[in-house]
Each structure stands twice: as structure tokens, then as C-alpha cells.
PDB file of N, CA and C in Angstrom:
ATOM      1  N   UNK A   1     -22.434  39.918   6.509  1.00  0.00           N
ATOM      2  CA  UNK A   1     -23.028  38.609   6.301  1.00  0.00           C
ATOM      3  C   UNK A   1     -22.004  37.664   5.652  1.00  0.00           C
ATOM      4  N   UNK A   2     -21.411  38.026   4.786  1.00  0.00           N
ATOM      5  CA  UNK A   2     -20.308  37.292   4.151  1.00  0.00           C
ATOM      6  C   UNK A   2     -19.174  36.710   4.882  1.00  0.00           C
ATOM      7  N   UNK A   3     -18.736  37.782   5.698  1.00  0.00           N
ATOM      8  CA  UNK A   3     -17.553  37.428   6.841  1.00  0.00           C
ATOM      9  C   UNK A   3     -17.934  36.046   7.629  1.00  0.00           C
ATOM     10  N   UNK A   4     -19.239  36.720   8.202  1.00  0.00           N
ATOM     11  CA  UNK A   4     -19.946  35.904   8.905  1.00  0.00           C
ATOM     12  C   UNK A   4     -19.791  34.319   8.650  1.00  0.00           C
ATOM     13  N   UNK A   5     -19.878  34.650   7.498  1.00  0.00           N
ATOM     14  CA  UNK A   5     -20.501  32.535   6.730  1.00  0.00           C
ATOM     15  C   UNK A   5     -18.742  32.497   6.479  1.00  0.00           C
ATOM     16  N   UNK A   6     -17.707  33.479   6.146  1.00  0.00           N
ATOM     17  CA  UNK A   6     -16.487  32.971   5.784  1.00  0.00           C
ATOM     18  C   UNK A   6     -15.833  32.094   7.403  1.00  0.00           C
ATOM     19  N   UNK A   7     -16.041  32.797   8.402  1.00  0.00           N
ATOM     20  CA  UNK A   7     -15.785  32.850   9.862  1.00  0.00           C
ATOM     21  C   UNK A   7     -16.540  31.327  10.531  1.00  0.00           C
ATOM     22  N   UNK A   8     -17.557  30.850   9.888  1.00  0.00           N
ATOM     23  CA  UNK A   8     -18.218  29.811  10.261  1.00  0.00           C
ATOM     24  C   UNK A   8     -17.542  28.861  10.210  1.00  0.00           C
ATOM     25  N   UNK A   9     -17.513  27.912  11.219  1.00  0.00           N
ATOM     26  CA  UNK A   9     -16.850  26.055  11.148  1.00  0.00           C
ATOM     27  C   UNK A   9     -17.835  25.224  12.058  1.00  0.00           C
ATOM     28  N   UNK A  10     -18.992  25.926  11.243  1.00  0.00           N
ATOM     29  CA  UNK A  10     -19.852  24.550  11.318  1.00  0.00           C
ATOM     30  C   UNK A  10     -19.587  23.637  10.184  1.00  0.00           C
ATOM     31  N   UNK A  11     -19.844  22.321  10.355  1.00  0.00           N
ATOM     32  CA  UNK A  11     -19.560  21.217   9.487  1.00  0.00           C
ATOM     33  C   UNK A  11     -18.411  20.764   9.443  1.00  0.00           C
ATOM     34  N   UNK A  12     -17.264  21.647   9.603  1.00  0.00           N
ATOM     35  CA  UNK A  12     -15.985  21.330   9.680  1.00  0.00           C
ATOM     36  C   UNK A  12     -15.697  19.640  10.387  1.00  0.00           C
ATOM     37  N   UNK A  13     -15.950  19.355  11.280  1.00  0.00           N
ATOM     38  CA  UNK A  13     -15.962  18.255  11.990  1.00  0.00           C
ATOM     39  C   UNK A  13     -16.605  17.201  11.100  1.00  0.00           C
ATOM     40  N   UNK A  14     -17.405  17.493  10.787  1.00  0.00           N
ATOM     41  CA  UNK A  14     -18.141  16.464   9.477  1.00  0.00           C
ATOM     42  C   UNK A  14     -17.366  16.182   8.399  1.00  0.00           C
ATOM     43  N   UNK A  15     -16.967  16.767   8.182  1.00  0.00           N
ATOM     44  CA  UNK A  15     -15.863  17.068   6.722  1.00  0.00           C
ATOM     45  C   UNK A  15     -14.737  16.162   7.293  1.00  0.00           C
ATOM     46  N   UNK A  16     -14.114  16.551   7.998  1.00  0.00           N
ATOM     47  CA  UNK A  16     -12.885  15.689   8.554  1.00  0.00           C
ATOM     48  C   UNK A  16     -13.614  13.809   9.026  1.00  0.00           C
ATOM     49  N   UNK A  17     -14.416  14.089   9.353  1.00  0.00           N
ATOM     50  CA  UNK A  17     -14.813  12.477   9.737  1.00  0.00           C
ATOM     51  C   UNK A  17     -14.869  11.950   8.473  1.00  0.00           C
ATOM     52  N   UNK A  18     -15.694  12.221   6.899  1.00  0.00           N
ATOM     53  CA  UNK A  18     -15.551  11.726   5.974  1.00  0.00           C
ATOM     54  C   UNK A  18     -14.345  11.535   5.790  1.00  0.00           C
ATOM     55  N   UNK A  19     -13.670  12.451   5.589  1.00  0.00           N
ATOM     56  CA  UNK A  19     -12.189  12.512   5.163  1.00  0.00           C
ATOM     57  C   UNK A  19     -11.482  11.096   5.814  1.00  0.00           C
ATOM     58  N   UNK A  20     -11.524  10.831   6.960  1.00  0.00           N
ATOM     59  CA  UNK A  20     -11.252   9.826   7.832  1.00  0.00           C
ATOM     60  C   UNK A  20     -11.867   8.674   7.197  1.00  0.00           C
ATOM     61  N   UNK A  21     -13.075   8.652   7.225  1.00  0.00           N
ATOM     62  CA  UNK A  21     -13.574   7.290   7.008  1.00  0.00           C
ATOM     63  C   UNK A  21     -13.214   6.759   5.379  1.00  0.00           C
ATOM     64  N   UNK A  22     -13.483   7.921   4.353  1.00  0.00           N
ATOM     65  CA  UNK A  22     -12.824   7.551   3.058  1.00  0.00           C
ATOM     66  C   UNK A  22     -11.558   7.623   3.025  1.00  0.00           C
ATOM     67  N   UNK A  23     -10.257   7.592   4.047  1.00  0.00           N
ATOM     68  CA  UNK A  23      -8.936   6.734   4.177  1.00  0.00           C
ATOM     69  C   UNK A  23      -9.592   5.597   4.605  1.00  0.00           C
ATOM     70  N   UNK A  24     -10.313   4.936   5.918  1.00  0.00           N
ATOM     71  CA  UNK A  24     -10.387   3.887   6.266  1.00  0.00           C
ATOM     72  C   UNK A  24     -10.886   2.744   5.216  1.00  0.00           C
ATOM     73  N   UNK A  25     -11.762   3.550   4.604  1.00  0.00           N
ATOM     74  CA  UNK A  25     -12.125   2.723   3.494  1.00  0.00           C
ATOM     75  C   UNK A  25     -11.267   2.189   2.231  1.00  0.00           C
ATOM     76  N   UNK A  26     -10.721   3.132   1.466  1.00  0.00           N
ATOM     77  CA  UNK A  26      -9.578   2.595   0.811  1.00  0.00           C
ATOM     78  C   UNK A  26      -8.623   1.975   1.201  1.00  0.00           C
ATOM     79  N   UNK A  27      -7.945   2.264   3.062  1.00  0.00           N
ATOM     80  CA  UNK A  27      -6.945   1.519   2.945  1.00  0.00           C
ATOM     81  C   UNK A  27      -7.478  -0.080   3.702  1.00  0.00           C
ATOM     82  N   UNK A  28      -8.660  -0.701   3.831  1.00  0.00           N
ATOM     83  CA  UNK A  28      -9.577  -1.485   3.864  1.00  0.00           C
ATOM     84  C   UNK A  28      -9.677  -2.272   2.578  1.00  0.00           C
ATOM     85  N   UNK A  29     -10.176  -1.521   1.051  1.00  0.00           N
ATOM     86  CA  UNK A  29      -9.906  -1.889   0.336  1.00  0.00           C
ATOM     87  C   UNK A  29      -8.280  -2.735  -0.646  1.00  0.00           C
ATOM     88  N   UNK A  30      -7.577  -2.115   0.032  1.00  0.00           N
ATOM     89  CA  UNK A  30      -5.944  -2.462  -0.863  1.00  0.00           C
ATOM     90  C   UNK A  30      -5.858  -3.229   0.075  1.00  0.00           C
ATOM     91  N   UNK A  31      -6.131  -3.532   1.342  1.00  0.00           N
ATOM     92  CA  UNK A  31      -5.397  -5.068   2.012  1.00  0.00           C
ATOM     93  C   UNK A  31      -6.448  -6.145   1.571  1.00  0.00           C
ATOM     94  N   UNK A  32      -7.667  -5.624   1.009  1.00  0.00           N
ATOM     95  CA  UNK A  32      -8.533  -7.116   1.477  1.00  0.00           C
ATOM     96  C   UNK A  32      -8.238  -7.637  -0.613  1.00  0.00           C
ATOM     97  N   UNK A  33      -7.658  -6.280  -1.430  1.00  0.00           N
ATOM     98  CA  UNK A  33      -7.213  -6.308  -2.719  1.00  0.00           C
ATOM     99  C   UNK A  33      -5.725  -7.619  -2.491  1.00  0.00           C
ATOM    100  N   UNK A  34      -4.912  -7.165  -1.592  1.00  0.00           N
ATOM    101  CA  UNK A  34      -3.603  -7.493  -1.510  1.00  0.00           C
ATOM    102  C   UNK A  34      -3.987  -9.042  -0.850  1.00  0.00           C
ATOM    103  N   UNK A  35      -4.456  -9.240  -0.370  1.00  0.00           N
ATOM    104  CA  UNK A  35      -5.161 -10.577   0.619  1.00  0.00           C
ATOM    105  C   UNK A  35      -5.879 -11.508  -0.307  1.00  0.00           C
ATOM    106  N   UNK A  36      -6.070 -11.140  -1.602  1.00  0.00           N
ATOM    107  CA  UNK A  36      -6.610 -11.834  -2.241  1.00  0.00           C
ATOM    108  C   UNK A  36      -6.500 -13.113  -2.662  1.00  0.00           C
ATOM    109  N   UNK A  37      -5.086 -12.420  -3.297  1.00  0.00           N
ATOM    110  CA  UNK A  37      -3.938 -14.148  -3.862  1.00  0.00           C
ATOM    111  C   UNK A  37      -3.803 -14.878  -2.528  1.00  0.00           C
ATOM    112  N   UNK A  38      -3.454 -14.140  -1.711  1.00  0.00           N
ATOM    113  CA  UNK A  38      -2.822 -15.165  -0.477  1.00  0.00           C
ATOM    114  C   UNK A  38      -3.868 -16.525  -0.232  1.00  0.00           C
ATOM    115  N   UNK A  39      -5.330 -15.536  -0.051  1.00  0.00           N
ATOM    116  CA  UNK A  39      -6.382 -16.468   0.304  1.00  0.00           C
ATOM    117  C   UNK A  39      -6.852 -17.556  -1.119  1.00  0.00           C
ATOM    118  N   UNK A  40      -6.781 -17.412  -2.020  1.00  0.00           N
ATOM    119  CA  UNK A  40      -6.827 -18.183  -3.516  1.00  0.00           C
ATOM    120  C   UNK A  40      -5.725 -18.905  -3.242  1.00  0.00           C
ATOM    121  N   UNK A  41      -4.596 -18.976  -2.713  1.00  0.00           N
ATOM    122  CA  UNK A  41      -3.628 -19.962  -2.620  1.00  0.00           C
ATOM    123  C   UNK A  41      -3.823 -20.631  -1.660  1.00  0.00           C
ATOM    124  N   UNK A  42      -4.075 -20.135  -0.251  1.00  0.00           N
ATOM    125  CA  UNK A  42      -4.614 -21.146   0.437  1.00  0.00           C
ATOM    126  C   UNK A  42      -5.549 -22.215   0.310  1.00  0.00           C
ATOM    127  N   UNK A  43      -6.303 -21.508  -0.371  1.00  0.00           N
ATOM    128  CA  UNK A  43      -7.972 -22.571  -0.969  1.00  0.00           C
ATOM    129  C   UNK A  43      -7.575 -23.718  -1.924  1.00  0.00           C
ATOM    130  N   UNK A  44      -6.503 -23.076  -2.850  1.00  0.00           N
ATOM    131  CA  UNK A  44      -5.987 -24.239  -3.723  1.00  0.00           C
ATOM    132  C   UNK A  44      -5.243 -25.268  -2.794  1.00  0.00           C
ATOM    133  N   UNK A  45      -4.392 -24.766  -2.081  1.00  0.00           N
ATOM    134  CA  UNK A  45      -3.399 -25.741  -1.046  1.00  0.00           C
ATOM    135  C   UNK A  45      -4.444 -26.580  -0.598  1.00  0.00           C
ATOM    136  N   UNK A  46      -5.355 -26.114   0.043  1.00  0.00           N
ATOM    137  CA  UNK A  46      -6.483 -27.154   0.559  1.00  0.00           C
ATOM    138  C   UNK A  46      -7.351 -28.093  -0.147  1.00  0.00           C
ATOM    139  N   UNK A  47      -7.953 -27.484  -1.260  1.00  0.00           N
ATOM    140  CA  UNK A  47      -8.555 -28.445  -1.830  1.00  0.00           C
ATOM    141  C   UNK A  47      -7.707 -29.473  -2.500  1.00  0.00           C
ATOM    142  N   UNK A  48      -6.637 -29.308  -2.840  1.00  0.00           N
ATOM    143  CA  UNK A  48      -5.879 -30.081  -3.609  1.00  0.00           C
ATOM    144  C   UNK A  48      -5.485 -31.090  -2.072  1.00  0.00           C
ATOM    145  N   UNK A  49      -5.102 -30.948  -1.304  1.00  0.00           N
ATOM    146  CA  UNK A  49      -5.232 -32.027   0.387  1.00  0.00           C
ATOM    147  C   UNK A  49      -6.304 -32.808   0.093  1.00  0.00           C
ATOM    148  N   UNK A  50      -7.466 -32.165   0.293  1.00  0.00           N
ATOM    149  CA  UNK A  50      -8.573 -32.756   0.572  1.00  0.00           C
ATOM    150  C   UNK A  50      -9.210 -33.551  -0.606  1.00  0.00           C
ATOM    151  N   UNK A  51      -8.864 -33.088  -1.741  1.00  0.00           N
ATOM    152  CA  UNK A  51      -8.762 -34.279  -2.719  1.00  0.00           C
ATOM    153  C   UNK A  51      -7.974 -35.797  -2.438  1.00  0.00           C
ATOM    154  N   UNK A  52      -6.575 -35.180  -2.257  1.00  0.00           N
ATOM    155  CA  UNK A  52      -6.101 -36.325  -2.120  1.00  0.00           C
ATOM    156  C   UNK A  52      -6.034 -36.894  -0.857  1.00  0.00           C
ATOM    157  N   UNK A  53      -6.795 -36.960   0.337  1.00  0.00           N
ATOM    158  CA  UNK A  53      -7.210 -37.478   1.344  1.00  0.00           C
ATOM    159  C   UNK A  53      -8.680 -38.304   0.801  1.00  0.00           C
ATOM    160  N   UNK A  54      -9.320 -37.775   0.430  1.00  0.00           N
ATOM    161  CA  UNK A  54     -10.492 -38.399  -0.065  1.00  0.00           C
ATOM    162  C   UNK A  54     -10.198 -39.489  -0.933  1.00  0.00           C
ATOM    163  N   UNK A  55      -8.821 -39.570  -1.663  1.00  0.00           N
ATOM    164  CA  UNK A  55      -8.927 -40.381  -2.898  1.00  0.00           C
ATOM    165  C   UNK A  55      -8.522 -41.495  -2.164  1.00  0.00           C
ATOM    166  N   UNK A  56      -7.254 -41.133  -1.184  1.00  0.00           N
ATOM    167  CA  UNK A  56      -6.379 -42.238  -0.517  1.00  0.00           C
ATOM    168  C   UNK A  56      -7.784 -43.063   0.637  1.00  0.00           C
ATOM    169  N   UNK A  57      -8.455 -42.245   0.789  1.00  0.00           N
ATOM    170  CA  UNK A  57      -9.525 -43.036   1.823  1.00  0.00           C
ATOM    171  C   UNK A  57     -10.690 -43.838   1.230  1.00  0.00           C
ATOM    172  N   UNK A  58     -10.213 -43.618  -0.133  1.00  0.00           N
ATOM    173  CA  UNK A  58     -11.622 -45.012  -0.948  1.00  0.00           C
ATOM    174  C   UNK A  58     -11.026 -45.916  -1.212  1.00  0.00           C
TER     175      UNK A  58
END
């Protein structure tokens, strides 16, 4: 009986898909981490435009 359950690879496939998806997930996490500033600088670049488009147009 022991052999038996040692000899088993059921689940195995399950195991590896987590395994997979918790890489996809972290490395998901560190770009959208790393993407952060970029996008906060863009937003500043813009609003600071669109301020001064608005000011020059009153």
C-alpha cells in the first residue's frame, strides 16, 4: 500500500500548473511594480500640459 501511494502521480500535473501560474503571477507583479514610476511620470508630464494649455486658453 505504501509503494503504491509512493508510485502515484496523480496531482502531479496540478502541482506544476500552480507552480506555473505562481511564476506568472509574481513576474506580473515586478513589471506592473517596475511600471509604476514610469506611469506616475507620465501622468505628471500630462497634467502639468494640460494645465498649461488650459491656462494659455483663458
Amino acid at each position: 500500500m505504501i509503494w503504491n501511494f509512493l508510485k502515484d502521480e496523480q496531482g502531479q500535473d496540478l502541482i506544476e500548473y500552480t507552480l506555473l501560474l505562481a511564476f506568472v503571477a509574481l513576474a506580473s507583479a515586478a513589471l506592473f511594480i517596475a511600471a509604476g514610476g514610469s506611469v506616475s511620470g507620465i501622468w505628471n508630464v500630462a497634467s502639468s500640459r494640460l494645465a498649461t494649455a488650459a491656462t494659455s486658453a483663458s
